[in-house]
PDB file of N, CA and C in Angstrom:
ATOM      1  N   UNK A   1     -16.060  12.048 130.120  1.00  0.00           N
ATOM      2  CA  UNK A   1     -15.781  10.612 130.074  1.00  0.00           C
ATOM      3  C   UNK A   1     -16.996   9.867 130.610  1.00  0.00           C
ATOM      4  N   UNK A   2     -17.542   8.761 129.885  1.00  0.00           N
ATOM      5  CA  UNK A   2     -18.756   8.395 130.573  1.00  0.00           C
ATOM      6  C   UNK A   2     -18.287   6.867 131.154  1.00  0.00           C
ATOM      7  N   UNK A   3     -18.902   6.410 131.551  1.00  0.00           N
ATOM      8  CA  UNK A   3     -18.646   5.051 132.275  1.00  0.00           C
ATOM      9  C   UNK A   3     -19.089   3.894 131.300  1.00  0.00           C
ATOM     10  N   UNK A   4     -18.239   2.930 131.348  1.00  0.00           N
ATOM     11  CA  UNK A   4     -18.428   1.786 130.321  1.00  0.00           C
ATOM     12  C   UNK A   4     -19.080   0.508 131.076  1.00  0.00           C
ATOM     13  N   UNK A   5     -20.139   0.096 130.490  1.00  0.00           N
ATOM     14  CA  UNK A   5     -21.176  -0.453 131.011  1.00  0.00           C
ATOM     15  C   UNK A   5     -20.179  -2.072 131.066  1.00  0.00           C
ATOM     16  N   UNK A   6     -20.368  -2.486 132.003  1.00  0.00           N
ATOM     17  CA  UNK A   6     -19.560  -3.703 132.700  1.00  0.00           C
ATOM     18  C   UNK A   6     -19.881  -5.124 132.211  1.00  0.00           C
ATOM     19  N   UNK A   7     -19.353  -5.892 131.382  1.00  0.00           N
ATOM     20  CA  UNK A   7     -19.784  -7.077 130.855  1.00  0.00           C
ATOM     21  C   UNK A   7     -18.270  -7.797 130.840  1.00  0.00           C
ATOM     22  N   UNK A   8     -18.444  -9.411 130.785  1.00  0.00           N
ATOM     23  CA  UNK A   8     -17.610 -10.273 130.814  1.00  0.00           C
ATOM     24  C   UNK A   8     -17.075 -10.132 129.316  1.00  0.00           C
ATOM     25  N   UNK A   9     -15.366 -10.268 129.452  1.00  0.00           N
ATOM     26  CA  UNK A   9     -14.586 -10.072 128.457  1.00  0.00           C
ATOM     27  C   UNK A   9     -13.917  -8.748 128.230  1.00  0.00           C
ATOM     28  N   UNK A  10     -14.760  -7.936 129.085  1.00  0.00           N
ATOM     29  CA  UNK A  10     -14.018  -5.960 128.648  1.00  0.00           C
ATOM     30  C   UNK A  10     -12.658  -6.012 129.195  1.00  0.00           C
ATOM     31  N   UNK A  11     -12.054  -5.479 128.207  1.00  0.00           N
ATOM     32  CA  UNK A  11     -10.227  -5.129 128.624  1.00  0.00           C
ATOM     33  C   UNK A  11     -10.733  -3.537 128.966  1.00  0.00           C
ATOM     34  N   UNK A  12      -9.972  -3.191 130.181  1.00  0.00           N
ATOM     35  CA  UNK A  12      -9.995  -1.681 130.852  1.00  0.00           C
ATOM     36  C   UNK A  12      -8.481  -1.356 130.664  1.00  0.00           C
ATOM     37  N   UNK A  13      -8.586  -0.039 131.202  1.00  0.00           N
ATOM     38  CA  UNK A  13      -7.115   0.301 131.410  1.00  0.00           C
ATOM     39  C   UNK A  13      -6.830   1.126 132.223  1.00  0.00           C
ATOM     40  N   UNK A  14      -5.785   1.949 133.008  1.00  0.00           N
ATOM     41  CA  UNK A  14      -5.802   2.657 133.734  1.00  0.00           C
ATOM     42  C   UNK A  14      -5.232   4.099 133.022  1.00  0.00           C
ATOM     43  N   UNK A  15      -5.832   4.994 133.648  1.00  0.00           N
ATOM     44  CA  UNK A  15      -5.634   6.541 132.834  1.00  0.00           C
ATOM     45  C   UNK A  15      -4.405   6.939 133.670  1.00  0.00           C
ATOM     46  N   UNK A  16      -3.665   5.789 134.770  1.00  0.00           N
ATOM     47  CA  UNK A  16      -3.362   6.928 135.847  1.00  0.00           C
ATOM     48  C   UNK A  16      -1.853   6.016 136.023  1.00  0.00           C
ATOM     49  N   UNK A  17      -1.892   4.671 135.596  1.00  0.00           N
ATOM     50  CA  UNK A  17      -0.672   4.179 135.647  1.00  0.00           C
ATOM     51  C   UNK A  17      -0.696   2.935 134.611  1.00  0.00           C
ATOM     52  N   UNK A  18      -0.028   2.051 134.468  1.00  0.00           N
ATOM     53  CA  UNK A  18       0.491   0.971 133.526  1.00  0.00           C
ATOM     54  C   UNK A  18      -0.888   0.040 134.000  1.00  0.00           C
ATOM     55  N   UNK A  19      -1.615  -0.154 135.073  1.00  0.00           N
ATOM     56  CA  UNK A  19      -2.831  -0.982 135.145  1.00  0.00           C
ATOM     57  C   UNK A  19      -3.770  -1.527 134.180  1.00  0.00           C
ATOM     58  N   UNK A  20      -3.668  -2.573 133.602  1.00  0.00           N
ATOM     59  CA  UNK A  20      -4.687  -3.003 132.715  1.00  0.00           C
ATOM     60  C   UNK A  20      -5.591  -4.270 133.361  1.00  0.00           C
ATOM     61  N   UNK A  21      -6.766  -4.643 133.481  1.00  0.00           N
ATOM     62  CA  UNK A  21      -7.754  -5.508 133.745  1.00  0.00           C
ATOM     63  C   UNK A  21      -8.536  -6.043 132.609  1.00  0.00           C
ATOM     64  N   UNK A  22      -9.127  -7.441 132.927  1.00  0.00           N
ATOM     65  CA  UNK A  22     -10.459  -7.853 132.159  1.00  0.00           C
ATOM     66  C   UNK A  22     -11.383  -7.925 132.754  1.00  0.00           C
ATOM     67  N   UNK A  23     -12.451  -7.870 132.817  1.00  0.00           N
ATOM     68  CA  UNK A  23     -13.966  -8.010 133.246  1.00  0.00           C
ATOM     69  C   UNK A  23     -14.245  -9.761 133.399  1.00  0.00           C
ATOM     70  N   UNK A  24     -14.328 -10.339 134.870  1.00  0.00           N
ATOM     71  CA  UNK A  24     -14.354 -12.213 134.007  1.00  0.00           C
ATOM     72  C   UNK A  24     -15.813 -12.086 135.051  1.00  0.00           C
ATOM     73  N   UNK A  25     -16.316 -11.422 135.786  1.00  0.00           N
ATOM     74  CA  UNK A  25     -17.741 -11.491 136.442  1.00  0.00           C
ATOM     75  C   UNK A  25     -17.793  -9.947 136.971  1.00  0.00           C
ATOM     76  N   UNK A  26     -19.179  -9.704 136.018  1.00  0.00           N
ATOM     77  CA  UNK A  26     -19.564  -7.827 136.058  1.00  0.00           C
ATOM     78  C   UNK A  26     -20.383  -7.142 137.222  1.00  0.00           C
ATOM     79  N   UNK A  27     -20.680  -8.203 137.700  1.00  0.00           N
ATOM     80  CA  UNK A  27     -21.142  -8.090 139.101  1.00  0.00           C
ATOM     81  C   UNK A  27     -22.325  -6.976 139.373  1.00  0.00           C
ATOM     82  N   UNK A  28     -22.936  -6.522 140.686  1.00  0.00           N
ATOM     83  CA  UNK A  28     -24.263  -6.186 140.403  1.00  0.00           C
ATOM     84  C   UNK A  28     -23.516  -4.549 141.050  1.00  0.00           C
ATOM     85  N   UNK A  29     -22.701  -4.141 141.466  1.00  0.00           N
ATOM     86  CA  UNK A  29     -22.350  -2.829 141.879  1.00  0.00           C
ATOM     87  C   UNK A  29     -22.594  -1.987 141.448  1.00  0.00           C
ATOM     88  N   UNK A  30     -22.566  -0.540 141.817  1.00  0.00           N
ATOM     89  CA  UNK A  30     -22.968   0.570 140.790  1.00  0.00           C
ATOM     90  C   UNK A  30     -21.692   1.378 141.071  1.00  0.00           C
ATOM     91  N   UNK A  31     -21.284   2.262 140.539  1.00  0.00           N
ATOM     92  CA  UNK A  31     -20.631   3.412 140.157  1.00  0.00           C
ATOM     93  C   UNK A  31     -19.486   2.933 139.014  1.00  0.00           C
ATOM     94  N   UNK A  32     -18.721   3.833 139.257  1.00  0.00           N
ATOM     95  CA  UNK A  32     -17.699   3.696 138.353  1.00  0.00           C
ATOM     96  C   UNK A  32     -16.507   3.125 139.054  1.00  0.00           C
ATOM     97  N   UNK A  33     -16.186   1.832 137.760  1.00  0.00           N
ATOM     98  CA  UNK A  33     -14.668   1.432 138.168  1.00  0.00           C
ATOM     99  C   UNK A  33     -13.550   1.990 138.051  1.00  0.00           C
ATOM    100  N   UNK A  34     -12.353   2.284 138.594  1.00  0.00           N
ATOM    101  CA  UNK A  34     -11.678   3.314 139.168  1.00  0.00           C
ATOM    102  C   UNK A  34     -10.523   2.917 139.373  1.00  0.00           C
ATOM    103  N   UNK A  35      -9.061   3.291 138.902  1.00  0.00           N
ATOM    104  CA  UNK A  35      -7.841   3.088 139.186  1.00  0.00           C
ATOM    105  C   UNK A  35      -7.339   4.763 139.002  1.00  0.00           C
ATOM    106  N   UNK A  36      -6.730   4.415 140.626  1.00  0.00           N
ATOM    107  CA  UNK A  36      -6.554   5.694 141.130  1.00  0.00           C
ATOM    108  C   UNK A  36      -7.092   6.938 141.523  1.00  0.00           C
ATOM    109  N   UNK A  37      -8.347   6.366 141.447  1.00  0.00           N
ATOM    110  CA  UNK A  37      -9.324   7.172 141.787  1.00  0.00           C
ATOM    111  C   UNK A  37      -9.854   8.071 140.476  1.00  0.00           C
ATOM    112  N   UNK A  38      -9.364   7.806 139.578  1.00  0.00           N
ATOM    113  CA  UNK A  38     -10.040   8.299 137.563  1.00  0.00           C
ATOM    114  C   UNK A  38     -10.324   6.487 136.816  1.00  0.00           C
ATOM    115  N   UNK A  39     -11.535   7.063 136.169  1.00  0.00           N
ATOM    116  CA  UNK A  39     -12.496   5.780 135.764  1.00  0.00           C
ATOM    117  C   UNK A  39     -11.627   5.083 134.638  1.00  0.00           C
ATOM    118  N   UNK A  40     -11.705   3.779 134.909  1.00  0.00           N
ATOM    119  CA  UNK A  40     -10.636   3.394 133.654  1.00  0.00           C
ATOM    120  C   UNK A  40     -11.489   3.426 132.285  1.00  0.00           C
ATOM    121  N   UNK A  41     -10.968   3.321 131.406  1.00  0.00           N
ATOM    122  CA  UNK A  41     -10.945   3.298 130.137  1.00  0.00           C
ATOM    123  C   UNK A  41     -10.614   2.056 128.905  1.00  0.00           C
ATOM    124  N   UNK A  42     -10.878   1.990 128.011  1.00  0.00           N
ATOM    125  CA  UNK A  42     -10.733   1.048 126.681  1.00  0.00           C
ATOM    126  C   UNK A  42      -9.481   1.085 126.657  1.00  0.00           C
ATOM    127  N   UNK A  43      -8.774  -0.092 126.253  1.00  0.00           N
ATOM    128  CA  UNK A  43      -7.628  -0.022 125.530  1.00  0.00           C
ATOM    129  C   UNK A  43      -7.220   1.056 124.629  1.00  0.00           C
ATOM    130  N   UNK A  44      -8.362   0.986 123.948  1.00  0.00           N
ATOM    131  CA  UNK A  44      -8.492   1.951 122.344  1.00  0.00           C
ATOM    132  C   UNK A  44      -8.251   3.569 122.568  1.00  0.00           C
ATOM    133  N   UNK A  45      -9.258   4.002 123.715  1.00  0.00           N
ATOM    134  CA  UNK A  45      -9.095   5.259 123.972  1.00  0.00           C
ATOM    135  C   UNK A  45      -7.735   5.925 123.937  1.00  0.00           C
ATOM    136  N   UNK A  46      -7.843   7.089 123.189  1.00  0.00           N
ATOM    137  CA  UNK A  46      -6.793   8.265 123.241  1.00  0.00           C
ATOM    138  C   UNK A  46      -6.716   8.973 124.445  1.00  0.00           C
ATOM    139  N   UNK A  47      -7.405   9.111 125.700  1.00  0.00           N
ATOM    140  CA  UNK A  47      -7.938  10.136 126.021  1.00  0.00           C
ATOM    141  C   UNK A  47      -6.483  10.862 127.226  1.00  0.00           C
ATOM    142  N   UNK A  48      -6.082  11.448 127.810  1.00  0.00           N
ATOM    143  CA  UNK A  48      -4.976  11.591 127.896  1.00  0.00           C
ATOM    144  C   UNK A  48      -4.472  11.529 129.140  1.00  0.00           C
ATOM    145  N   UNK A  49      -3.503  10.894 129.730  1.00  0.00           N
ATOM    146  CA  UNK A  49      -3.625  10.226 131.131  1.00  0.00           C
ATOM    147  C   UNK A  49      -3.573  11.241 132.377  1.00  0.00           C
ATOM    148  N   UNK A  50      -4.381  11.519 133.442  1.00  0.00           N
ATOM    149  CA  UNK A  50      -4.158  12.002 134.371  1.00  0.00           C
ATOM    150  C   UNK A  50      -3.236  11.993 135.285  1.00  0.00           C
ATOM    151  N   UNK A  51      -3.166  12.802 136.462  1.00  0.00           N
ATOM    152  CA  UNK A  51      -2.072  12.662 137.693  1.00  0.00           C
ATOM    153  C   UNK A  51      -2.645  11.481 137.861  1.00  0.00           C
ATOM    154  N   UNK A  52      -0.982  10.338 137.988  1.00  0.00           N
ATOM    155  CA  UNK A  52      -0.956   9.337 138.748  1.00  0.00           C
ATOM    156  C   UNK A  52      -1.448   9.856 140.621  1.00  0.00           C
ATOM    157  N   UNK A  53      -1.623   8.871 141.150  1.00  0.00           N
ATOM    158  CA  UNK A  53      -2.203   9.036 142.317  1.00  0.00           C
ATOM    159  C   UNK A  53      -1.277   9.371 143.603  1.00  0.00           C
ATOM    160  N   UNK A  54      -1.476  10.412 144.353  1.00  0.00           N
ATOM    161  CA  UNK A  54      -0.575  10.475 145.182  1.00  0.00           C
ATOM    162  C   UNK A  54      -0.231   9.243 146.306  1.00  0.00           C
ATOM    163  N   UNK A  55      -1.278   8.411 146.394  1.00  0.00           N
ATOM    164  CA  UNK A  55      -1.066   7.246 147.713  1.00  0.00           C
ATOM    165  C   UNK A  55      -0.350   6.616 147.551  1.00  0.00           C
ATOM    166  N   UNK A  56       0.669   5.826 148.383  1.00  0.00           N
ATOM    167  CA  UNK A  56       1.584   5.015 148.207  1.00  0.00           C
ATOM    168  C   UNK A  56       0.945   3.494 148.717  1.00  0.00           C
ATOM    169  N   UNK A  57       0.029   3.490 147.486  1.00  0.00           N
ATOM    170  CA  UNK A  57      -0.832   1.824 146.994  1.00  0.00           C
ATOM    171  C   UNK A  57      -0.245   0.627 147.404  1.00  0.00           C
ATOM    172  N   UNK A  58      -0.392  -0.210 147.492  1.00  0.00           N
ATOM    173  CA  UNK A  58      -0.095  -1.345 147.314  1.00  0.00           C
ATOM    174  C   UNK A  58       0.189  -1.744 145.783  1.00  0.00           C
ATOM    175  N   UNK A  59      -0.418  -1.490 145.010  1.00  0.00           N
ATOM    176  CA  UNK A  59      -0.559  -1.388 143.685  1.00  0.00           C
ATOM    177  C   UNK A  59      -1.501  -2.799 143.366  1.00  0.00           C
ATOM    178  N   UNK A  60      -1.576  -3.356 141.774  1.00  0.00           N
ATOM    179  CA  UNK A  60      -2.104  -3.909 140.939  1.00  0.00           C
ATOM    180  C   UNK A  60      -1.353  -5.155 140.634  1.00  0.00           C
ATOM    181  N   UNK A  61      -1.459  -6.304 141.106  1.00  0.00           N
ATOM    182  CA  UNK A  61      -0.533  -7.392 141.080  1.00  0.00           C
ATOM    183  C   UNK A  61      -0.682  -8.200 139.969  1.00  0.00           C
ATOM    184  N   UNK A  62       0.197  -8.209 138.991  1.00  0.00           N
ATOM    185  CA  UNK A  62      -0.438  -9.065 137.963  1.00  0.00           C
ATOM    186  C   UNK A  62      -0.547 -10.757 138.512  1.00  0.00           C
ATOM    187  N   UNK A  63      -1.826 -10.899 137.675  1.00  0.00           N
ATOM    188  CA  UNK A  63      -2.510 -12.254 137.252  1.00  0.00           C
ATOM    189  C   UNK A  63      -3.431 -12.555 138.923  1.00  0.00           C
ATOM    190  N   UNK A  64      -3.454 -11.438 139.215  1.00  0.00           N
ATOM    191  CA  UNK A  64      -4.260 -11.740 140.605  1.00  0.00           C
ATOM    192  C   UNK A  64      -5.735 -11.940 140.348  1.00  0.00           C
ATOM    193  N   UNK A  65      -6.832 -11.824 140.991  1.00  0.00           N
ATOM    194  CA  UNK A  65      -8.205 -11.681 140.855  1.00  0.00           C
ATOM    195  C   UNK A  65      -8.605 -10.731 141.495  1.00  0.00           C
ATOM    196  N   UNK A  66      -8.951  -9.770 141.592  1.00  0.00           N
ATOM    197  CA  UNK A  66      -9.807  -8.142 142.288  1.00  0.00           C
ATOM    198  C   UNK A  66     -11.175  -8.780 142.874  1.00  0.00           C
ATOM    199  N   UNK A  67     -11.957  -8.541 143.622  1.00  0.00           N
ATOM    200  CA  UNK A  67     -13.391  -8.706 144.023  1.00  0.00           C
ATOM    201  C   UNK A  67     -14.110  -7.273 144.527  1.00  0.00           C
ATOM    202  N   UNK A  68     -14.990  -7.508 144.614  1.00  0.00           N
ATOM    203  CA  UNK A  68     -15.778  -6.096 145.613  1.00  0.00           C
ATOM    204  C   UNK A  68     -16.258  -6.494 146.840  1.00  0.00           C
ATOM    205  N   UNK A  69     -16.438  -6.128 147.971  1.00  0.00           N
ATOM    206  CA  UNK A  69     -17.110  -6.894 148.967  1.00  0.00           C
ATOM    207  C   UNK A  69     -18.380  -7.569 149.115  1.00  0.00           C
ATOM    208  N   UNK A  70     -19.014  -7.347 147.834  1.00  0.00           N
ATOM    209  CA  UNK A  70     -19.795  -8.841 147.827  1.00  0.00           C
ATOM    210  C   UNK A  70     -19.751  -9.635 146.850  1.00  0.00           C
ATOM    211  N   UNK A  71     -18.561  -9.968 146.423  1.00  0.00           N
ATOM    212  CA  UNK A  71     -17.862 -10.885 145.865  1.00  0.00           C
ATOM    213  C   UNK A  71     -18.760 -10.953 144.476  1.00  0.00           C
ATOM    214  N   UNK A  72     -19.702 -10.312 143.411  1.00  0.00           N
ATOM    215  CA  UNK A  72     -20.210 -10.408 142.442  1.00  0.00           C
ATOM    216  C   UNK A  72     -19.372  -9.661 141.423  1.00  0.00           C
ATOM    217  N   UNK A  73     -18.994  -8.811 141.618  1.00  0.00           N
ATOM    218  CA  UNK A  73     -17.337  -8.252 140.777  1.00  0.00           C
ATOM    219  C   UNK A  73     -16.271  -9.385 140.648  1.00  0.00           C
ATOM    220  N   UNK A  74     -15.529  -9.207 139.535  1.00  0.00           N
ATOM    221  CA  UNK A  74     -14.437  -9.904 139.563  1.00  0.00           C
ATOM    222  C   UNK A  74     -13.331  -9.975 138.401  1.00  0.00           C
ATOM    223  N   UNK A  75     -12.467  -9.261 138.621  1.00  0.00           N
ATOM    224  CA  UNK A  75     -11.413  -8.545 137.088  1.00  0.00           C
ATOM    225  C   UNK A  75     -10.091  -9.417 137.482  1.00  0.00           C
ATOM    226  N   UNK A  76      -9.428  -9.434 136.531  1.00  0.00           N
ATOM    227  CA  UNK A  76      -8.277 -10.443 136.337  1.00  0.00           C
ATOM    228  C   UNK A  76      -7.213  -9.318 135.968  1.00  0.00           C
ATOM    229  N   UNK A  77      -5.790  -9.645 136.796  1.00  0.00           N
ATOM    230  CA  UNK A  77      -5.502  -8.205 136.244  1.00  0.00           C
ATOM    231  C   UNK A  77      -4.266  -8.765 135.273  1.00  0.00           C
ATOM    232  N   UNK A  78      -4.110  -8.178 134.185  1.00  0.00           N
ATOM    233  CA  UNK A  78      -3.327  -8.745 133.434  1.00  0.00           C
ATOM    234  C   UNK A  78      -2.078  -7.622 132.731  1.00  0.00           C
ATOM    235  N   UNK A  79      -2.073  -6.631 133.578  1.00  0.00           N
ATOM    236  CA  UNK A  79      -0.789  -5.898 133.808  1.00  0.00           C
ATOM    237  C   UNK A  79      -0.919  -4.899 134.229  1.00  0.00           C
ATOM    238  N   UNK A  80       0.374  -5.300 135.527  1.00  0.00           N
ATOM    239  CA  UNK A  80       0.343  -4.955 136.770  1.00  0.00           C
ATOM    240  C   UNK A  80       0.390  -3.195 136.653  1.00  0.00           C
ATOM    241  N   UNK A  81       0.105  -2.564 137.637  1.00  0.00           N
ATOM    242  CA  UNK A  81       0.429  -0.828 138.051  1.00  0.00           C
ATOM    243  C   UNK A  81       0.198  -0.305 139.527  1.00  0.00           C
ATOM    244  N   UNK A  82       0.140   0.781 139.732  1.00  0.00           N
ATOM    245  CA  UNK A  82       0.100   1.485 140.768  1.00  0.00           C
ATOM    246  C   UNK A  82      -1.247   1.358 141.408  1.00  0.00           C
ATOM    247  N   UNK A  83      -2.441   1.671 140.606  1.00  0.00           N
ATOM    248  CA  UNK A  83      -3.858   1.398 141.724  1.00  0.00           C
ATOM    249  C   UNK A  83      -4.103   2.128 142.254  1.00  0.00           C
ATOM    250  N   UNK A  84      -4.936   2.621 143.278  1.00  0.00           N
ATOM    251  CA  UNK A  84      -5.713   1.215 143.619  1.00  0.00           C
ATOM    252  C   UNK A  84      -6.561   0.911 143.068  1.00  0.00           C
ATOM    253  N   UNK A  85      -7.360  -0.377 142.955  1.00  0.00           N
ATOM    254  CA  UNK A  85      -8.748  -0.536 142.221  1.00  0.00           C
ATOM    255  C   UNK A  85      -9.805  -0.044 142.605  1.00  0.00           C
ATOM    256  N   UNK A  86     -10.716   0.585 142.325  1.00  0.00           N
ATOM    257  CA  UNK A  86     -12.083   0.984 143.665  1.00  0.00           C
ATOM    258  C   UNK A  86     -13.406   0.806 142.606  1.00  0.00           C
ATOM    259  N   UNK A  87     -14.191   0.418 142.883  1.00  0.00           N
ATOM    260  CA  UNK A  87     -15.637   0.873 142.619  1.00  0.00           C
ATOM    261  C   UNK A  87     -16.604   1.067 143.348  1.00  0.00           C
ATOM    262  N   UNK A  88     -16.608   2.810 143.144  1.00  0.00           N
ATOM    263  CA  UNK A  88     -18.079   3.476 143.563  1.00  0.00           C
ATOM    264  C   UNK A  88     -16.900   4.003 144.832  1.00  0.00           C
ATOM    265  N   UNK A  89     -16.032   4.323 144.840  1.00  0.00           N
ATOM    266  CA  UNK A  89     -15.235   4.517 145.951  1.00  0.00           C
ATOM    267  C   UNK A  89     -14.751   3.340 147.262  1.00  0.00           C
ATOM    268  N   UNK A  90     -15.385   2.310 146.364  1.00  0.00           N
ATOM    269  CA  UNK A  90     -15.189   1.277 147.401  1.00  0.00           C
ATOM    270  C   UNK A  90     -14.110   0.347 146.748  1.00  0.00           C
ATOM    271  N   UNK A  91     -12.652   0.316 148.381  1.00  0.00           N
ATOM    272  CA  UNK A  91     -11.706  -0.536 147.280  1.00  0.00           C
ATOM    273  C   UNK A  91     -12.260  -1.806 146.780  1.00  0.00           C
ATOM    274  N   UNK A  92     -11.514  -2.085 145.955  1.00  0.00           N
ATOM    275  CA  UNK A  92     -11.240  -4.127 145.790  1.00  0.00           C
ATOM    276  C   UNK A  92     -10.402  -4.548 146.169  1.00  0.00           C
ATOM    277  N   UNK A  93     -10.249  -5.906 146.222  1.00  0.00           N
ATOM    278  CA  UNK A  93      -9.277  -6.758 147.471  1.00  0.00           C
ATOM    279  C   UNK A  93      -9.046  -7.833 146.723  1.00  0.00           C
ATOM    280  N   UNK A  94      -7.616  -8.242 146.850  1.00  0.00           N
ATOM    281  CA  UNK A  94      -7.580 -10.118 145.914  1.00  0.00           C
ATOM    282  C   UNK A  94      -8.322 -10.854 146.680  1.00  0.00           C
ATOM    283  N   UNK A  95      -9.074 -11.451 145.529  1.00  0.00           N
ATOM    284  CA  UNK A  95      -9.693 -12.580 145.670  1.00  0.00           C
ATOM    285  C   UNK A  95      -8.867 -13.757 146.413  1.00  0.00           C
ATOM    286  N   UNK A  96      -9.023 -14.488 147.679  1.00  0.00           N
ATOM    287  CA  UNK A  96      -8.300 -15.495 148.185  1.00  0.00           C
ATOM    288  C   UNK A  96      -8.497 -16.743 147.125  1.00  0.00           C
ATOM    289  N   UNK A  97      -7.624 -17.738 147.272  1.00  0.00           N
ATOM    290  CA  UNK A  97      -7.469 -18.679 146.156  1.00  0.00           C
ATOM    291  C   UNK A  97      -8.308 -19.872 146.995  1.00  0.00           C
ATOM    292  N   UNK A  98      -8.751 -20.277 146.217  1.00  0.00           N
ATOM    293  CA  UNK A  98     -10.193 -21.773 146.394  1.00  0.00           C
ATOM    294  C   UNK A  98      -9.338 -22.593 147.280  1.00  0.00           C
ATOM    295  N   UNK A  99      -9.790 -23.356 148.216  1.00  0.00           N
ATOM    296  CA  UNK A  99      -9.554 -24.405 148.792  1.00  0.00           C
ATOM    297  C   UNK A  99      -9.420 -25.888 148.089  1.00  0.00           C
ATOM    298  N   UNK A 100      -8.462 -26.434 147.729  1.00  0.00           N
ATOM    299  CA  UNK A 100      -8.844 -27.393 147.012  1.00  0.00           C
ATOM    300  C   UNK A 100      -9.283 -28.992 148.224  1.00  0.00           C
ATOM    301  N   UNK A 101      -9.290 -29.732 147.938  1.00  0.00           N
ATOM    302  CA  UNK A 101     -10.225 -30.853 148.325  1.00  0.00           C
ATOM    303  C   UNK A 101      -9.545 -31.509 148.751  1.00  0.00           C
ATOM    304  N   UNK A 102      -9.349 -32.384 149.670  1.00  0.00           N
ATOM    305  CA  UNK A 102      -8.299 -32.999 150.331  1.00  0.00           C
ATOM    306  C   UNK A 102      -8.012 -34.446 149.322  1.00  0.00           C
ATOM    307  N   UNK A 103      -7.213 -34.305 149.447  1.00  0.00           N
ATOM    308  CA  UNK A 103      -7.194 -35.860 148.553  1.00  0.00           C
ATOM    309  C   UNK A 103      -6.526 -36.997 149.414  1.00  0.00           C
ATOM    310  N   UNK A 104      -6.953 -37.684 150.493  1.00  0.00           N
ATOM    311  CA  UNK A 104      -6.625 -38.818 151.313  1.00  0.00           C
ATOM    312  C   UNK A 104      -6.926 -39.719 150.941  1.00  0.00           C
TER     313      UNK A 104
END
């Protein structure tokens, strides 16, 4: 399985539970992106799903935002699963939601 080079718009998927993501900022990280610790995959792919993960995750929240810790990653998850997200072995974390502006 090779790793799918990271650009805005990629639908992923998870090999390991119901997890699906989009790519909305590809950010400068290296390794492979990762649900459940096996690299996700294309929609399209056949390839045939592995052991779900033994950890008892938090899981994959739909319509959340994922980040990496330096916030240049950034996947939208658009149906929900088990997880966790990681790249390069490093988890991801929801993105906190913007502050909006006071309006007085």
């Amino acid at each position: 399985m090779t790793t799918l080079p990271l650009r805005p718009g990629l639908r992923l998927r998870s090999r390991t539970c119901t997890t699906e993501v989009v790519v909305i900022r590809p950010g400068t990280g290296t390794g492979a992106l990762e649900c459940g610790g096996v690299p996700m995959t294309s929609p399209d792919d056949d390839q045939p799903a592995a052991a779900p993960p033994a950890t008892g995750a938090d899981g994959v929240q739909l319509g959340k935002r994922y980040t990496d810790p330096t916030h240049t990653l950034e996947l939208l998850c658009t149906k929900a699963g088990a997880g966790p997200l990681t790249l390069g072995g490093t988890p991801l974390t929801v993105r906190a939601a913007k502050q909006l502006p006071a309006s007085d």
